[in-house]
C-alpha atoms as a PDB file:
ATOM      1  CA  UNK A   1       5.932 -12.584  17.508  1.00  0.00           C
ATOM      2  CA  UNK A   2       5.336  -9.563  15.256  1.00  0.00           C
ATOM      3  CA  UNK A   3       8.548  -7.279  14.504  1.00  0.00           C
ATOM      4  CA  UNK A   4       7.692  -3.619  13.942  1.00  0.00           C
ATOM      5  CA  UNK A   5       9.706  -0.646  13.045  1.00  0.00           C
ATOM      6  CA  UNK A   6       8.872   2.573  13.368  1.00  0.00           C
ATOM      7  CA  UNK A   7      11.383   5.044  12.254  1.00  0.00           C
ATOM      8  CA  UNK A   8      11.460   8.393  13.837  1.00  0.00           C
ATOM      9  CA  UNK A   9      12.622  11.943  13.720  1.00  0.00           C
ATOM     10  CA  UNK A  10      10.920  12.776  17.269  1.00  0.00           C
ATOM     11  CA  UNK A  11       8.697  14.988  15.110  1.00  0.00           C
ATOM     12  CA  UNK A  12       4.799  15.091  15.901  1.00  0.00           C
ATOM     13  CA  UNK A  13       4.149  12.911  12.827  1.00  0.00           C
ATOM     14  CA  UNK A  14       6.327  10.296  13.458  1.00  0.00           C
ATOM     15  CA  UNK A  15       4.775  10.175  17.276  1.00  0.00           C
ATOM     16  CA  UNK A  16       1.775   9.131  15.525  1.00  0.00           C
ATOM     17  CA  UNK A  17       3.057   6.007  14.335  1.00  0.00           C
ATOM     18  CA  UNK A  18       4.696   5.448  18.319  1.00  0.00           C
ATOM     19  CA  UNK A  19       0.842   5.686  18.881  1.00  0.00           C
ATOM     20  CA  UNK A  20      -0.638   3.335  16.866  1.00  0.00           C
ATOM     21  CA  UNK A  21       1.744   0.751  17.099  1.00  0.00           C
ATOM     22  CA  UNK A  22       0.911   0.427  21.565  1.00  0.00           C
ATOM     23  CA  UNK A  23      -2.383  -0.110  20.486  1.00  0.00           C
ATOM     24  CA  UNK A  24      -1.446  -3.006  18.571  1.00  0.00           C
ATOM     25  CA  UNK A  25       1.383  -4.289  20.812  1.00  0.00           C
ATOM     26  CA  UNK A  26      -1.364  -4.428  23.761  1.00  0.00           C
ATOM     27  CA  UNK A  27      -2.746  -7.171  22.194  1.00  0.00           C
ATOM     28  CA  UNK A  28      -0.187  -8.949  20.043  1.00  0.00           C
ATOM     29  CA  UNK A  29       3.495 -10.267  21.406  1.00  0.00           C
ATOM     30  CA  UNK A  30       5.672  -7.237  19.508  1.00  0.00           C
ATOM     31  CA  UNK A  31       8.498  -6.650  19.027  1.00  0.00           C
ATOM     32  CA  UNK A  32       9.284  -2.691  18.403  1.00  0.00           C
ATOM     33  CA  UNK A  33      12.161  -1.352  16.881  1.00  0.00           C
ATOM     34  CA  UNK A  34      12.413   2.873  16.925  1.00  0.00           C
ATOM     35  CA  UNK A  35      15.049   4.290  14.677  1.00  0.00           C
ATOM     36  CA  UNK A  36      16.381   7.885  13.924  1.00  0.00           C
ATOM     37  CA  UNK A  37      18.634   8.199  11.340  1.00  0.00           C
ATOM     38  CA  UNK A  38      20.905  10.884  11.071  1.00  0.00           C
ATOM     39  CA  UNK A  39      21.549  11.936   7.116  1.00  0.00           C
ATOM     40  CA  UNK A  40      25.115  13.219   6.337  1.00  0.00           C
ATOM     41  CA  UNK A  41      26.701  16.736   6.580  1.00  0.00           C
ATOM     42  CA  UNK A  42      26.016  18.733   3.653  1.00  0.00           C
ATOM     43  CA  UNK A  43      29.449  19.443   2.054  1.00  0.00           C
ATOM     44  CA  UNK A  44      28.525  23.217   2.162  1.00  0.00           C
ATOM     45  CA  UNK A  45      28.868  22.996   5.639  1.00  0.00           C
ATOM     46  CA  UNK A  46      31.318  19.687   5.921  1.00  0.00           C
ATOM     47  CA  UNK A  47      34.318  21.433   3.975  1.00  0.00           C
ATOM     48  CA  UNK A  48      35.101  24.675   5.587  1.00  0.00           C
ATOM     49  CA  UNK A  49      33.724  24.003   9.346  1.00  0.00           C
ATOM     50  CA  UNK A  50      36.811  23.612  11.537  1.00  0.00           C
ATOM     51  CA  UNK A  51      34.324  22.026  14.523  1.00  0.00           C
ATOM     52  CA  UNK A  52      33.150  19.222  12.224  1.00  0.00           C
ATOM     53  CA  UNK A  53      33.739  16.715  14.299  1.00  0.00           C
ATOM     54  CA  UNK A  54      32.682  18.380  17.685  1.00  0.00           C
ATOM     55  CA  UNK A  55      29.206  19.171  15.484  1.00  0.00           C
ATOM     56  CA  UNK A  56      28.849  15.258  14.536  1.00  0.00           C
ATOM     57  CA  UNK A  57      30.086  13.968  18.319  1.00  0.00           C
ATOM     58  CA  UNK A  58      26.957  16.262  19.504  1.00  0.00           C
ATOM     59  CA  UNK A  59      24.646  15.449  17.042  1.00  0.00           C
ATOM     60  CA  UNK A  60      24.744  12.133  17.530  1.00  0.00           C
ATOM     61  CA  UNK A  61      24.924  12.673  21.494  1.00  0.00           C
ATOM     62  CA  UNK A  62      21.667  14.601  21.247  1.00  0.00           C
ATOM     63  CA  UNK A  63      19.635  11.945  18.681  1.00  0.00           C
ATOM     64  CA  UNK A  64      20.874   9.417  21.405  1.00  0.00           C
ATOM     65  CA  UNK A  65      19.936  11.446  24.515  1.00  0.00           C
ATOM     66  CA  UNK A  66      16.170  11.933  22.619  1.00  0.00           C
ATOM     67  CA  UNK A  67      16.025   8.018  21.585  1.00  0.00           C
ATOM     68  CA  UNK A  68      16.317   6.991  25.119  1.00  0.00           C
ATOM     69  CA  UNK A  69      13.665   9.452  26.958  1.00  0.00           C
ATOM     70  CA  UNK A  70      11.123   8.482  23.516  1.00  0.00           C
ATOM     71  CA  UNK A  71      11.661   4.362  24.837  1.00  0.00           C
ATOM     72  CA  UNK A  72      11.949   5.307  28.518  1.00  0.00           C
ATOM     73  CA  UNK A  73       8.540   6.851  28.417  1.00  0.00           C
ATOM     74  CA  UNK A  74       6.826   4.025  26.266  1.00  0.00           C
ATOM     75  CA  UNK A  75       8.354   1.783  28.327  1.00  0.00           C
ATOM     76  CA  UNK A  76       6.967   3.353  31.308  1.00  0.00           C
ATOM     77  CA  UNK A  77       3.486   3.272  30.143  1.00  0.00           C
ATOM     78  CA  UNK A  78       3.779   0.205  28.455  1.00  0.00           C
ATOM     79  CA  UNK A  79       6.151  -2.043  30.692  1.00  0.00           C
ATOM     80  CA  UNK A  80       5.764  -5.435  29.116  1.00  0.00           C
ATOM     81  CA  UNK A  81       6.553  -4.751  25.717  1.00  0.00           C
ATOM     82  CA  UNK A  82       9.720  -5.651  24.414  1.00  0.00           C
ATOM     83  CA  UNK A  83      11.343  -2.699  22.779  1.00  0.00           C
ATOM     84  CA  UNK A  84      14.698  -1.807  20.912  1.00  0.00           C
ATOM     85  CA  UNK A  85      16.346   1.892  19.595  1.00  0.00           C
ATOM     86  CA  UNK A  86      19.021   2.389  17.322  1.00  0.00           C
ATOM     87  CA  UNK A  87      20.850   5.522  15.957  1.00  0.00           C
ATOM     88  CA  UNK A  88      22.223   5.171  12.438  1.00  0.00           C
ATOM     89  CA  UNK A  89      24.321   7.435   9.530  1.00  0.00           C
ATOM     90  CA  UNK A  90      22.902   7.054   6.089  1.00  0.00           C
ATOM     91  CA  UNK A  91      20.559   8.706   3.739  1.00  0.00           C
ATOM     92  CA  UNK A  92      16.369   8.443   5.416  1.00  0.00           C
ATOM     93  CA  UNK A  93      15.358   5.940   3.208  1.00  0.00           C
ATOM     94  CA  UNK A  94      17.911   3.475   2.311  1.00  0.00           C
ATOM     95  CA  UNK A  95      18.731   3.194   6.414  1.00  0.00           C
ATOM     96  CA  UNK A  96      15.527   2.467   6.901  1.00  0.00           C
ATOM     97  CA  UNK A  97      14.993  -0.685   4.402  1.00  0.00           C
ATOM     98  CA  UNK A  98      18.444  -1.694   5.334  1.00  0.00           C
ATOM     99  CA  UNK A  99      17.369  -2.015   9.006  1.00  0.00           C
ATOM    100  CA  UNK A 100      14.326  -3.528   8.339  1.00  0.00           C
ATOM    101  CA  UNK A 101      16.071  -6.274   5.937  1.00  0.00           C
ATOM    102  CA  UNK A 102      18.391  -6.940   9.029  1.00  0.00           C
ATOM    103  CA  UNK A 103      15.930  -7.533  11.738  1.00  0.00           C
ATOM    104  CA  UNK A 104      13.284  -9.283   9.472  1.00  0.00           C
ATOM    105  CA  UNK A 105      10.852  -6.656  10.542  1.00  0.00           C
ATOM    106  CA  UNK A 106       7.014  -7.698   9.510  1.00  0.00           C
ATOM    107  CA  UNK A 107       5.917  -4.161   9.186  1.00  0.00           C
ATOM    108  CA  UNK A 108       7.152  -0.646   8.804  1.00  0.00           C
ATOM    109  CA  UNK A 109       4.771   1.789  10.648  1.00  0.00           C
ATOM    110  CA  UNK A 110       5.309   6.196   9.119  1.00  0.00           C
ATOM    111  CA  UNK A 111       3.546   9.055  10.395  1.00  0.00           C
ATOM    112  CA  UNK A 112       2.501  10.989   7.362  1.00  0.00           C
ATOM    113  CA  UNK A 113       1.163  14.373   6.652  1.00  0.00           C
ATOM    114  CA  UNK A 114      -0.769  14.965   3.867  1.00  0.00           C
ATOM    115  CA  UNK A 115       0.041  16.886   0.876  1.00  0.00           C
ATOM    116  CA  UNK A 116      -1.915  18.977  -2.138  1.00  0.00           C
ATOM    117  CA  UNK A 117      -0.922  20.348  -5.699  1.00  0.00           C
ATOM    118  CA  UNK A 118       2.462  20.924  -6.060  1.00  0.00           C
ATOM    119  CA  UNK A 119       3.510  20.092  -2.786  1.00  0.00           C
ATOM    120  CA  UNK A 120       2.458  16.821  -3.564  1.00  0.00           C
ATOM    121  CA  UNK A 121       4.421  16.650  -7.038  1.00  0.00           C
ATOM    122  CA  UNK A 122       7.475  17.483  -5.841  1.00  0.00           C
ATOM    123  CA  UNK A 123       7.700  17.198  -1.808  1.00  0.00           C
ATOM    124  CA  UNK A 124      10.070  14.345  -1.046  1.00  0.00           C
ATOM    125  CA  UNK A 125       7.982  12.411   1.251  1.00  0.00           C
ATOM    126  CA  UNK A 126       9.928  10.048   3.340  1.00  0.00           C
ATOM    127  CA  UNK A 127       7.245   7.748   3.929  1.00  0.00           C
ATOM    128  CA  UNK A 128       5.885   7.484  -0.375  1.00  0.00           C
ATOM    129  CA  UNK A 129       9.647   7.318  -0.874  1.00  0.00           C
ATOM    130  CA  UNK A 130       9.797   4.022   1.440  1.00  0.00           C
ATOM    131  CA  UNK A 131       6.554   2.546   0.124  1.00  0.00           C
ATOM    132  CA  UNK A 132       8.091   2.955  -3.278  1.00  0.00           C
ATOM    133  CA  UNK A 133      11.172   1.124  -2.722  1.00  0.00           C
ATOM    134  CA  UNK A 134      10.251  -1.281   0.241  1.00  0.00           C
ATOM    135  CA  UNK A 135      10.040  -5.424  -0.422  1.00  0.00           C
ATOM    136  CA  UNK A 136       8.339  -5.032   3.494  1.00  0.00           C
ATOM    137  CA  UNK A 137       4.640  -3.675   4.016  1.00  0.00           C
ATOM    138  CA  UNK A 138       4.488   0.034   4.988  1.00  0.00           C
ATOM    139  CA  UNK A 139       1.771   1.130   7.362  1.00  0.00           C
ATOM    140  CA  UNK A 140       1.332   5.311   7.211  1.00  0.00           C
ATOM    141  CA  UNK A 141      -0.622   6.854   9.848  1.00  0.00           C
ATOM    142  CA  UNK A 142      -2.021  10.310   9.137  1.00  0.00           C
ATOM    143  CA  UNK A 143      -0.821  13.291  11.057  1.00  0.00           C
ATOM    144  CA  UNK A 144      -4.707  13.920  12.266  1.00  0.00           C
ATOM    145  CA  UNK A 145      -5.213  10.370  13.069  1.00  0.00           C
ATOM    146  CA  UNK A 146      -7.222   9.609  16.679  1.00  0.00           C
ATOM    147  CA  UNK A 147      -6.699   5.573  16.961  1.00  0.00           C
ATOM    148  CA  UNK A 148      -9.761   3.547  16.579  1.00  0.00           C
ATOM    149  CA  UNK A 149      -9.771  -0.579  16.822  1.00  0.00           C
ATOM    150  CA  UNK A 150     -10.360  -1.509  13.335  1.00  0.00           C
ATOM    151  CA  UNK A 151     -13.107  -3.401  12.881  1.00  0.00           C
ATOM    152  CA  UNK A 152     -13.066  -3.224   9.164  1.00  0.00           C
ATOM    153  CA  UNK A 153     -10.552  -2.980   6.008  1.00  0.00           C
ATOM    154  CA  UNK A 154     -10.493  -1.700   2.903  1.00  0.00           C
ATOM    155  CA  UNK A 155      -8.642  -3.652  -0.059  1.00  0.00           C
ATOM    156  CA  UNK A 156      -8.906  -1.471  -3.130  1.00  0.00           C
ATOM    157  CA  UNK A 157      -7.276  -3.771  -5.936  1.00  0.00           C
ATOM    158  CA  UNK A 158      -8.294  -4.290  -9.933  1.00  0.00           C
ATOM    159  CA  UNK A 159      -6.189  -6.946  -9.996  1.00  0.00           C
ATOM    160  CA  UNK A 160      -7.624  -9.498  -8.372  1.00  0.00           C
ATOM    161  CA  UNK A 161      -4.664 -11.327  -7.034  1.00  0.00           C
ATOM    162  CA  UNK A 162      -5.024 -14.892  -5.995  1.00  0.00           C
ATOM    163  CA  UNK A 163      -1.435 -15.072  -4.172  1.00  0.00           C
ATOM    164  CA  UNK A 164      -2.664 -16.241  -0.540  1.00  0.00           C
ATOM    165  CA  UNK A 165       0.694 -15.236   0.779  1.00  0.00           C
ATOM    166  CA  UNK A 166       0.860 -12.343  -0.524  1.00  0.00           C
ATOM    167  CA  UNK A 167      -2.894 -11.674   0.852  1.00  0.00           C
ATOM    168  CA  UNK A 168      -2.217 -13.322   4.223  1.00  0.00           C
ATOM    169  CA  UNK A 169      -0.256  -9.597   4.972  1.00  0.00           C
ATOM    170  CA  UNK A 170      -3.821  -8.265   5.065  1.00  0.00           C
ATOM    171  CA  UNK A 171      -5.863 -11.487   6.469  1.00  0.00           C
ATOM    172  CA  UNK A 172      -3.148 -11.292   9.518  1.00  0.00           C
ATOM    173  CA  UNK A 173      -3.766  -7.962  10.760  1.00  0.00           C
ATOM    174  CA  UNK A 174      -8.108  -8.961   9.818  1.00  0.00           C
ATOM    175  CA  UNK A 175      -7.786 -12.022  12.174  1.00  0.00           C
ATOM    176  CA  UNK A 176      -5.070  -9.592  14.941  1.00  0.00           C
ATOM    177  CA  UNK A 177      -8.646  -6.998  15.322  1.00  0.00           C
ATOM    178  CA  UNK A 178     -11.118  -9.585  13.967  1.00  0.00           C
ATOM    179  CA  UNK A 179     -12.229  -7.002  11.398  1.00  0.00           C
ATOM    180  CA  UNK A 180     -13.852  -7.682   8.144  1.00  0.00           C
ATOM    181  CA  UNK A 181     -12.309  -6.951   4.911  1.00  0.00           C
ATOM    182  CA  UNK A 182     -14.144  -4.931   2.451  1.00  0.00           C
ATOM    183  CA  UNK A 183     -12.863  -5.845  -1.215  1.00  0.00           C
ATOM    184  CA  UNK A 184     -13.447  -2.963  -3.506  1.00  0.00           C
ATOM    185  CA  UNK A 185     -12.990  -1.974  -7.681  1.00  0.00           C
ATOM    186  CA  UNK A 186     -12.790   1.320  -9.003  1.00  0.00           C
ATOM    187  CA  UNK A 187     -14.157   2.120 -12.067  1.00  0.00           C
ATOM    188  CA  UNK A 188     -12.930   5.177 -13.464  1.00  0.00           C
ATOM    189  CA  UNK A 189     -16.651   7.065 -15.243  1.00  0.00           C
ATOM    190  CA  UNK A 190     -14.295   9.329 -17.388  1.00  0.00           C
ATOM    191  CA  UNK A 191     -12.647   6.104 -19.256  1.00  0.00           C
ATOM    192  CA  UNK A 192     -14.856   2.802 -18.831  1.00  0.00           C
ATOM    193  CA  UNK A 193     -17.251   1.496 -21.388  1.00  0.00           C
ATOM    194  CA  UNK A 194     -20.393  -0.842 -20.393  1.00  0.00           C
ATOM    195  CA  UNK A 195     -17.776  -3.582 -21.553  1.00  0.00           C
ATOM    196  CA  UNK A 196     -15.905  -3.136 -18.360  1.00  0.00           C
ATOM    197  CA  UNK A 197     -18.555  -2.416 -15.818  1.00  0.00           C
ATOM    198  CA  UNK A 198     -19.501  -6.278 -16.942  1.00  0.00           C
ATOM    199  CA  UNK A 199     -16.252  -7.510 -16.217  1.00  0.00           C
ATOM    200  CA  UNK A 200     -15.383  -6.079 -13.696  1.00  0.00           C
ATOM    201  CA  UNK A 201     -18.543  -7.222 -12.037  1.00  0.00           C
ATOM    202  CA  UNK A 202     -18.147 -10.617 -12.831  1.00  0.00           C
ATOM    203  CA  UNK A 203     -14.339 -10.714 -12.045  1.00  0.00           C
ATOM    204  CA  UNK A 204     -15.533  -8.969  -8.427  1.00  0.00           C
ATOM    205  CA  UNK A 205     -17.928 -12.100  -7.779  1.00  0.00           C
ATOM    206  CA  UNK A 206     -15.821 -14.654  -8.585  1.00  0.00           C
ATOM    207  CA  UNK A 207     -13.002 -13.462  -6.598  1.00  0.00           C
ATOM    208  CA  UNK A 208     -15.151 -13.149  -3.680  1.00  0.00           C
ATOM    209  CA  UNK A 209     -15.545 -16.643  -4.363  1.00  0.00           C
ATOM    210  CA  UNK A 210     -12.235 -17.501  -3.975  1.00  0.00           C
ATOM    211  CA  UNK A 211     -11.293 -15.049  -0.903  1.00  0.00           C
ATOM    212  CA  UNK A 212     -13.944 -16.924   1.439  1.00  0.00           C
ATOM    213  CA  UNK A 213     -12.496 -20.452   0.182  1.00  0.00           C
ATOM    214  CA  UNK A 214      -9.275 -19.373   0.657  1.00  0.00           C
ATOM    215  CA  UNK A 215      -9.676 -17.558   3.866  1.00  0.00           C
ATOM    216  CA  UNK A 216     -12.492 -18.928   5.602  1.00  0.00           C
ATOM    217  CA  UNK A 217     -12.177 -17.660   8.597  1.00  0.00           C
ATOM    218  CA  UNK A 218     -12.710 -13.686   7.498  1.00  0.00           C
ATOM    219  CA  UNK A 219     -15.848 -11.849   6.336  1.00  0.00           C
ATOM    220  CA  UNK A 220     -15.493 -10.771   3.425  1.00  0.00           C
ATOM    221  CA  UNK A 221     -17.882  -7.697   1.732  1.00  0.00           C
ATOM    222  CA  UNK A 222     -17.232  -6.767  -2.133  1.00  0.00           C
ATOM    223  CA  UNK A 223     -18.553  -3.472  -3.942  1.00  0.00           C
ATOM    224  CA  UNK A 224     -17.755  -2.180  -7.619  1.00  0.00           C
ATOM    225  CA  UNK A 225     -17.225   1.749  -7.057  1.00  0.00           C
ATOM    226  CA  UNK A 226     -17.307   4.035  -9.940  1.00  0.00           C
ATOM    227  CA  UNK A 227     -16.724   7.721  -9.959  1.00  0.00           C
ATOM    228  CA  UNK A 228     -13.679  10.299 -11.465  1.00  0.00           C
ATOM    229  CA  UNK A 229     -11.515  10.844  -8.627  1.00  0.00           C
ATOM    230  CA  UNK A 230     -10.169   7.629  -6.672  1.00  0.00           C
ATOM    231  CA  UNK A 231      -8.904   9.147  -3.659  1.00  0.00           C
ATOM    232  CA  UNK A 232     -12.479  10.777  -2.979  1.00  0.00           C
ATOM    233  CA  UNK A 233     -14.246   7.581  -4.097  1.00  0.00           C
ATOM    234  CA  UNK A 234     -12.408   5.681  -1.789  1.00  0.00           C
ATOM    235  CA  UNK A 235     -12.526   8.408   1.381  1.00  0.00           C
ATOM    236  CA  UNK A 236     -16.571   8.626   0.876  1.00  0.00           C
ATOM    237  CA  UNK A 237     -16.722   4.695   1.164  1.00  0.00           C
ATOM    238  CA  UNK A 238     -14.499   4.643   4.195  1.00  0.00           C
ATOM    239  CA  UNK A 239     -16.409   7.496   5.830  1.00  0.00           C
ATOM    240  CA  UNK A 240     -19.919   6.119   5.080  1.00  0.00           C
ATOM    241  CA  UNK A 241     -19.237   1.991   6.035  1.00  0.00           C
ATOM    242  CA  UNK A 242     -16.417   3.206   9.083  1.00  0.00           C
ATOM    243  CA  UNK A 243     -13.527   1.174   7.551  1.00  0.00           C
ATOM    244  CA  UNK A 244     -10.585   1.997   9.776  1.00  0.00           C
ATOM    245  CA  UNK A 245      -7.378   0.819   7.449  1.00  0.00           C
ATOM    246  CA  UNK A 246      -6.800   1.400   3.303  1.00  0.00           C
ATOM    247  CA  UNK A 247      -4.776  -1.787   2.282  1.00  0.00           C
ATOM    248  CA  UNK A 248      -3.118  -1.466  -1.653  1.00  0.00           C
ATOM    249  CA  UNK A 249      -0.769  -3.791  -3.212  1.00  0.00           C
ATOM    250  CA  UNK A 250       1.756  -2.170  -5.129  1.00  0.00           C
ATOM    251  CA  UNK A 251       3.997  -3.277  -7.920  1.00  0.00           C
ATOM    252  CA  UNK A 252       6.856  -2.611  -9.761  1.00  0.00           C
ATOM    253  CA  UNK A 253       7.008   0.295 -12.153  1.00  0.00           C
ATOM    254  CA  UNK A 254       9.261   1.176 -15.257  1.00  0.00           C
ATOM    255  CA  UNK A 255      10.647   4.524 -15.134  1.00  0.00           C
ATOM    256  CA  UNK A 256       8.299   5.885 -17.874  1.00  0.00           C
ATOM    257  CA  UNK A 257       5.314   4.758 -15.872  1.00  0.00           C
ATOM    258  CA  UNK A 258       7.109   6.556 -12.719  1.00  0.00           C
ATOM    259  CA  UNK A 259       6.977   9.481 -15.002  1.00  0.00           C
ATOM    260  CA  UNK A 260       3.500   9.782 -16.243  1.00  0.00           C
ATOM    261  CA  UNK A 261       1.353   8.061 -13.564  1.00  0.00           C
ATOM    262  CA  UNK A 262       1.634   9.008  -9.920  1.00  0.00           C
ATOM    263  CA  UNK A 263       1.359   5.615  -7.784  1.00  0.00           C
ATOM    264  CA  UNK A 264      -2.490   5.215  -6.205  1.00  0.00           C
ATOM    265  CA  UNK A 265      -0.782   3.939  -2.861  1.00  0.00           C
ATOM    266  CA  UNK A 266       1.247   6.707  -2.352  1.00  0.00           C
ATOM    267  CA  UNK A 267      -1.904   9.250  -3.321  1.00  0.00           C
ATOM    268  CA  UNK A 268      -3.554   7.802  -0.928  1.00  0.00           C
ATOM    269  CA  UNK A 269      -0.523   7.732   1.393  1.00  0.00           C
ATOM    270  CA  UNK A 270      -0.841  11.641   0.832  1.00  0.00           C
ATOM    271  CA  UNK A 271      -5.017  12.089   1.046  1.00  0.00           C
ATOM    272  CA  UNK A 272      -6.220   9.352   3.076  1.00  0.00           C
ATOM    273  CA  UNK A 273      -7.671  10.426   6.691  1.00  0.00           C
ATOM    274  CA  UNK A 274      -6.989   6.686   8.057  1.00  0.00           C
ATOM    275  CA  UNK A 275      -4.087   4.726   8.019  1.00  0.00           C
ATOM    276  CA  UNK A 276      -2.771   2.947   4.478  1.00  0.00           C
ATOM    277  CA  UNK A 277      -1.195  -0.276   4.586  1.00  0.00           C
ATOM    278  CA  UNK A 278       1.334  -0.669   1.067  1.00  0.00           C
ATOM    279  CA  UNK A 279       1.981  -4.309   0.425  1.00  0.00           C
ATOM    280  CA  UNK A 280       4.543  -4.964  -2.487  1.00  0.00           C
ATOM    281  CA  UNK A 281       3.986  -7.627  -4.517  1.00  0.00           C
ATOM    282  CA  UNK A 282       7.354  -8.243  -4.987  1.00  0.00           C
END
């Protein structure tokens, strides 16, 4: 049985994610978990406010009351699926992974709207904030997503990673729509020498190799891409071979990498037009 969470602020975003996980619940035994979490008082407001506590009683009261009708009216179009809510008191993204620890979720599913410029630079997404700090794959659907069965995914990686368990989080959801995977490498044109176009190439072969060895049940497709911009790179390949889900690895970063080099799976959290799945590799 596959656990999912979807956390939710009943906003049109996070409906998305309510979406896309019935699709995959009609053909998988789910289990769904929605979530609202409800962040604390600001002290501007806590300290002087005699009605504090009346405020709280009836926020909560209200997050419950809008809970229920969300899983009354999945349930009612979706009767068979198993399906759980919970309100909780924390800060967004710490609730979230705590939750998720406790229930042994497989997947976290976001809506996500995209962002551009500065709004991207300093907007504190929920959803990059949770595929930053989450040991559990993150699935973000885009605001302007329309649901398609996938019957293809994209694995951008330049790592090459031979960790079949930690690849199985992409092979499962491959075999769940029987859709191929399409292993790409970016090659940035405004850094790489011949040297690495060679490499690169050979390192692409060789791990194709190794994918339809280890996982011989998948097609498997492999491309070297080259260009300036990765996110528009990756968005023309999508468009022009119909892949229906982005899947990145991430890994750890020091806080000096934080600083001076924005995370590729949360840009493309942010740009891409179909959903991005962010597996951590630790």
């Amino acid at each position: 049985m596959i656990k999912l969470l979807i956390p939710t602020d009943f906003s049109d975003n996070a409906l998305k994610a309510v979406e896309y996980v019935m699709e995959i619940a009609k053909i998988s035994e789910t289990t769904i978990y929605l979530l609202n979490v409800i962040e604390p008082i600001p002290n501007s407001i806590r300290q002087p406010y005699a009605g504090l506590e009346k405020l709280e009683k009836e926020i909560v009261n209200n997050r419950l009351s809008e809970l229920n009708a969300l899983q009354k009216s999945i349930v009612q179009q979706y009767p068979d699926i198993k399906i759980e809510s919970e309100v909780v008191r924390g800060t967004i993204i710490t609730s979230v992974l705590d939750f998720a620890e406790s229930k042994q979720v497989d997947l976290i599913v976001m809506g996500t709207k995209g962002a551009t410029g500065l709004q991207e630079i300093f907007m504190g997404s929920v959803s990059a904030g949770t595929i930053g700090q989450s040991k559990i794959p993150v699935l973000t659907i885009p605001h302007d997503y329309i649901f398609e069965v996938p019957d293809g995914i994209l694995f951008a990686t330049n790592r090459f990673e031979e960790n079949t368990e930690l690849l199985n989080k992409i092979v499962e959801i491959a075999n769940l729509f029987s859709a191929s995977i399409h292993v790409v490498v970016f090659v940035d044109t405004d850094t790489a020498e011949a040297a690495d176009y060679i490499q690169n190439t050979r390192q692409l072969t060789n791990y194709l190799v190794f994918l339809k060895t280890a996982f011989p049940g998948i097609t498997f497709k492999a491309e070297l891409l080259e260009g300036s911009v990765f996110e528009e790179i990756i968005e023309n390949y999508n468009t022009k071979n119909e892949v229906d889900i982005i899947a990145m690895i991430t890994y750890p970063k020091s806080f000096w990498e934080r600083l001076v080099k924005k995370s590729m799976t949360k840009k493309m959290a942010f740009h891409s037009k179909i959903p991005v799945l962010a597996i951590p590799a630790k």
